[in-house]
N, C-alpha and C. Protein backbone atom coordinates (compact mmCIF):
# COMPACT_ATOMS: atom_id res chain seq x y z
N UNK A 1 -62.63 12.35 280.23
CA UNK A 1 -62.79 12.53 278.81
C UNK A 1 -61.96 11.50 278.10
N UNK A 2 -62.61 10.43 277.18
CA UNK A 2 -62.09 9.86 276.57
C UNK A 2 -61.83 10.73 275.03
N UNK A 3 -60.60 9.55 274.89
CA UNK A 3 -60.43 9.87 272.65
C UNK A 3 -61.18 8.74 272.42
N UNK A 4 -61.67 9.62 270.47
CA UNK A 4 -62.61 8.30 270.30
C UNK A 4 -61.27 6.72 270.00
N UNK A 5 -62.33 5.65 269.71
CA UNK A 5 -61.55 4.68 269.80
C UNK A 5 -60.89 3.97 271.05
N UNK A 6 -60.81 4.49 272.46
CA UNK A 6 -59.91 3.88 273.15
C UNK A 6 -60.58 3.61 274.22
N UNK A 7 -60.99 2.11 274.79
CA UNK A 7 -61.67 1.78 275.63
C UNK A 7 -61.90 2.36 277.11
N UNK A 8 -62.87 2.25 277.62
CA UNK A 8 -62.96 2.61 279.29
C UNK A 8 -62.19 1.19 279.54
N UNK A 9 -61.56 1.47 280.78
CA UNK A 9 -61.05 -0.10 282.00
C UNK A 9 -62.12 0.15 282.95
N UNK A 10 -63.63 0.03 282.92
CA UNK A 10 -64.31 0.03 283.59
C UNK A 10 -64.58 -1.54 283.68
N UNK A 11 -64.52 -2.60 282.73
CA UNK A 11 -65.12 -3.81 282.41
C UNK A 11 -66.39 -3.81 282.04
N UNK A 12 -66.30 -3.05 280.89
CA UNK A 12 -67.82 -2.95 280.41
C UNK A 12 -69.19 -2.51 280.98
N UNK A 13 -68.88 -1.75 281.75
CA UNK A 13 -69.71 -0.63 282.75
C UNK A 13 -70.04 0.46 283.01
N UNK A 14 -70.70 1.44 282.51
CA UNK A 14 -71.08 2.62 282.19
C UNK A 14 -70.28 3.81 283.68
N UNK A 15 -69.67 4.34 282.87
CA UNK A 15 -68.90 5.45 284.05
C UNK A 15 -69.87 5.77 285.55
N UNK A 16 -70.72 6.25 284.77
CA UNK A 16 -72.01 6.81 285.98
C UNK A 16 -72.00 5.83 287.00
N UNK A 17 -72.34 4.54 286.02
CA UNK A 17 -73.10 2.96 287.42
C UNK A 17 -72.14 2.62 287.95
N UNK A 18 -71.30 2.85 287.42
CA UNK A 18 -69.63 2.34 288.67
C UNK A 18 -69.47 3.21 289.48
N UNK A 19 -69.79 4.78 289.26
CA UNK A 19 -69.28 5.81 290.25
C UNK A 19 -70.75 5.66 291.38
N UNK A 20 -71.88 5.02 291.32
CA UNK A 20 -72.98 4.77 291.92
C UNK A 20 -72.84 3.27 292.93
N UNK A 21 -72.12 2.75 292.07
CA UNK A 21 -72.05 1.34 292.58
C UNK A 21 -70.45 1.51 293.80
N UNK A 22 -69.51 2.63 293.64
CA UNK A 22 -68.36 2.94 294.49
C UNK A 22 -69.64 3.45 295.74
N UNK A 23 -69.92 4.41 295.34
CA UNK A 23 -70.53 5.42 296.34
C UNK A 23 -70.83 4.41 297.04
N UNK A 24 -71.97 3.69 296.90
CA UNK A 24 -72.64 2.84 297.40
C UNK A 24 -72.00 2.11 298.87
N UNK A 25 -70.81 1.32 298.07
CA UNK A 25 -69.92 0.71 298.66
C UNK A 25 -69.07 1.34 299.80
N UNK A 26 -68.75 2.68 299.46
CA UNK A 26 -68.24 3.76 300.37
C UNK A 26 -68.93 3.71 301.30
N UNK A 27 -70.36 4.32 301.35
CA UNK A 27 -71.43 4.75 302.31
C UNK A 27 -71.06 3.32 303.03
N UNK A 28 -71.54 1.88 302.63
CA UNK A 28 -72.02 1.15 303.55
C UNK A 28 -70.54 0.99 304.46
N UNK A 29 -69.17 0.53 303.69
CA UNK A 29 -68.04 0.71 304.65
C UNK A 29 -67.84 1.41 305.86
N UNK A 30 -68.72 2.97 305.32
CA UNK A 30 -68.28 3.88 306.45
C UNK A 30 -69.20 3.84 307.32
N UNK A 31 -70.52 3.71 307.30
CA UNK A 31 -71.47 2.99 308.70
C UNK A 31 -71.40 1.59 309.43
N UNK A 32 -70.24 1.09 308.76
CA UNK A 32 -70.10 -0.41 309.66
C UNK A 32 -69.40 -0.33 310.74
N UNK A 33 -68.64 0.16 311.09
CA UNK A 33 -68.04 0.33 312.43
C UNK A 33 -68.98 0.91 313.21
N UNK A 34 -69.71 2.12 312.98
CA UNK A 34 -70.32 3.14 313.42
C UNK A 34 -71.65 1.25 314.08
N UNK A 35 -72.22 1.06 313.00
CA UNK A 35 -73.44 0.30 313.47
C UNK A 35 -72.47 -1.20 314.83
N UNK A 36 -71.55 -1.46 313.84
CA UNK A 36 -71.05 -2.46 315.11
C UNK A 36 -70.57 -1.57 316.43
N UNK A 37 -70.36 -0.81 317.07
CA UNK A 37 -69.46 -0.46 317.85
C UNK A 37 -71.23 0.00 318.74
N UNK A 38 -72.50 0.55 318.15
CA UNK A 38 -73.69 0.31 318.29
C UNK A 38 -74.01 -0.65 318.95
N UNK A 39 -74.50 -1.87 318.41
CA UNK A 39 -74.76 -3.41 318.26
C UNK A 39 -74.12 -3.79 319.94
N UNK A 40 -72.59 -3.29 319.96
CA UNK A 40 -71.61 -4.41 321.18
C UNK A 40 -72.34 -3.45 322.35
N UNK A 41 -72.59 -1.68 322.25
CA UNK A 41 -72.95 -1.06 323.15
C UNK A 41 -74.11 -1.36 323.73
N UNK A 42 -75.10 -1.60 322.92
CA UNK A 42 -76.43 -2.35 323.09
C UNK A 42 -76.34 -3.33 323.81
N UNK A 43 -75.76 -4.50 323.30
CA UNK A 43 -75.27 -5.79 323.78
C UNK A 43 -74.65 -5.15 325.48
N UNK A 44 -73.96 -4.93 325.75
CA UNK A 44 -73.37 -4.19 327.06
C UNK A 44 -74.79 -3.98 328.03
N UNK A 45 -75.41 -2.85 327.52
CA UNK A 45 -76.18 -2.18 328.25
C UNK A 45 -77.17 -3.25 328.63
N UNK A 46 -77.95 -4.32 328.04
CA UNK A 46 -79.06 -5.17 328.26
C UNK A 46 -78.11 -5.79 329.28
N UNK A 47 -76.98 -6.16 329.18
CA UNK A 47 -76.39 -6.99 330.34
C UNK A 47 -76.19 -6.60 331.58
N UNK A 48 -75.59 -5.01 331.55
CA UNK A 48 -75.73 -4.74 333.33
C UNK A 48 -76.92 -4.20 333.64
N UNK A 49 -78.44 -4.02 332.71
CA UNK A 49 -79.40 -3.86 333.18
C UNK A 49 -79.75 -5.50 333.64
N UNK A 50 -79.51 -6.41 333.31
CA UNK A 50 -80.03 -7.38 333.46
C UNK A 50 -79.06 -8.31 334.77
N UNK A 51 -78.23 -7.29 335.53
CA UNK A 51 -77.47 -7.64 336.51
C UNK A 51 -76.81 -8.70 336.14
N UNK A 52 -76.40 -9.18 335.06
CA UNK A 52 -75.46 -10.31 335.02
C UNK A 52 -74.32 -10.23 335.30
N UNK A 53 -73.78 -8.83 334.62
CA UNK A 53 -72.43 -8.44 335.16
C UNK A 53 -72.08 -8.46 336.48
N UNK A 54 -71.26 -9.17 337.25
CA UNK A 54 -70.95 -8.89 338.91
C UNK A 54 -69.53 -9.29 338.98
N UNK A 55 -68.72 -8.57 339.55
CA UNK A 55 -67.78 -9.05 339.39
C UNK A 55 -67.11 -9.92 341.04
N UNK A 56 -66.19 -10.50 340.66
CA UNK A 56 -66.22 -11.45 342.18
C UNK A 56 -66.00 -10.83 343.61
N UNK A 57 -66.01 -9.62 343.64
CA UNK A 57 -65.98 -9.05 344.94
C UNK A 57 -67.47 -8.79 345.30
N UNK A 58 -68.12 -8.44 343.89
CA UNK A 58 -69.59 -7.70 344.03
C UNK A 58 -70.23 -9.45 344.36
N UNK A 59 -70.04 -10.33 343.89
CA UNK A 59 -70.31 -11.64 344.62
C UNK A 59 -70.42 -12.32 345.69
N UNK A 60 -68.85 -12.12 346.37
CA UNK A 60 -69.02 -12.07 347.50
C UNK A 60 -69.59 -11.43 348.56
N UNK A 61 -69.49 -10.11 348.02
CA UNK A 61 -70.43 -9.13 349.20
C UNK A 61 -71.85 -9.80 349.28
N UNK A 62 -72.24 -10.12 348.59
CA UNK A 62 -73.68 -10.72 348.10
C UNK A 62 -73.92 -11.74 348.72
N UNK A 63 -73.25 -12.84 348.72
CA UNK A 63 -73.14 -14.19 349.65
C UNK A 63 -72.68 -14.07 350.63
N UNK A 64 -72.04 -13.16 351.54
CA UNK A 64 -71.87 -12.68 353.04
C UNK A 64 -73.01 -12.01 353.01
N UNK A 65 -73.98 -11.04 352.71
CA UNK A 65 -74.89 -10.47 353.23
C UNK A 65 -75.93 -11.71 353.21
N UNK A 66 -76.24 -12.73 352.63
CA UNK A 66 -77.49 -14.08 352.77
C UNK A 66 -76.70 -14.63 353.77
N UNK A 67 -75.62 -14.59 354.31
CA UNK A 67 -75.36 -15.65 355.07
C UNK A 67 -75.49 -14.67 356.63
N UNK A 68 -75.43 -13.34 356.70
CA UNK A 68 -75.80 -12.57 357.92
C UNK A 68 -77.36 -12.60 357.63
N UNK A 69 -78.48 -12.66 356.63
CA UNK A 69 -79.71 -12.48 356.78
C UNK A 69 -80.21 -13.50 357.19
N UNK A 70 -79.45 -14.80 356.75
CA UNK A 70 -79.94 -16.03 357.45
C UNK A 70 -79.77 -16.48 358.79
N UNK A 71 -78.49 -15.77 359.77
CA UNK A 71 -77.88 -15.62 360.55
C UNK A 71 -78.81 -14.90 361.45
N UNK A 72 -79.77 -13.75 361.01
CA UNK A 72 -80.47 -12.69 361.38
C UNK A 72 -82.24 -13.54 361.95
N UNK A 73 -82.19 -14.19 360.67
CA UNK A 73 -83.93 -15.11 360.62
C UNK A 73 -83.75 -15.89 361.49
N UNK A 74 -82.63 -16.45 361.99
CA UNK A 74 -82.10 -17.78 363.12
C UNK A 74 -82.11 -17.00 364.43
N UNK A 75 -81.72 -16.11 364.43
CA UNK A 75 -81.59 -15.44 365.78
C UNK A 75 -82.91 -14.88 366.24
N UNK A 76 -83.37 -14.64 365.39
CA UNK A 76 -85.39 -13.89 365.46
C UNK A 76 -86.05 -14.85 366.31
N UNK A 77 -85.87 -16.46 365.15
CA UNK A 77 -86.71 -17.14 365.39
C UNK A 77 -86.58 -17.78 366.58
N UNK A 78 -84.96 -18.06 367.66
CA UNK A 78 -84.84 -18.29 368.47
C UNK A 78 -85.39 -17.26 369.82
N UNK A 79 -85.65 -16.24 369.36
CA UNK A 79 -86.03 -15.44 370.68
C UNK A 79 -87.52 -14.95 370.33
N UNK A 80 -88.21 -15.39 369.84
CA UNK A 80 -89.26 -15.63 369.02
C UNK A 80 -90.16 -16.60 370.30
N UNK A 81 -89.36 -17.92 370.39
CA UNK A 81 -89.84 -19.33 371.03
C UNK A 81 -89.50 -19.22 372.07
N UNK A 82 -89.20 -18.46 372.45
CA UNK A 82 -88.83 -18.15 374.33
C UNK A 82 -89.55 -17.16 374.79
């Protein structure tokens, strides 16, 4: 409640459209974490579906097992020709 005569410190902005234009501003503040923390989870999930993630043990196991399967195809093919 204003007295007459004595300005709003709104900067020339109708009480209502500032308390519309806060809200506003509120709402979007308070879904930005919420949508980023979203976004990085997303980001995450396409990656270890997409097996990129490995970490260097899960690597190595990986390149010792091609080097026993190749180890395996060599030994076939030698008793294969005899």
């Amino acid at each position: 409640m204003q007295e007459p005569g004595v300005k709003c410190p709104t900067s020339g902005k109708e009480p209502a459209r500032m308390f519309l234009a806060s809200t506003g501003w509120d709402a979007l503040t308070a879904l930005l974490p919420f949508v980023l923390l979203f976004a990085f989870w997303f980001f995450l999930m396409r990656r270890v579906r997409s097996g990129q993630v490995q970490s260097p043990a899960q690597q190595a196991t990986l390149d010792k097992l091609d080097e026993i399967k190749e180890e395996l195809v060599r030994i076939r093919r030698s008793l294969e020709s005899q």
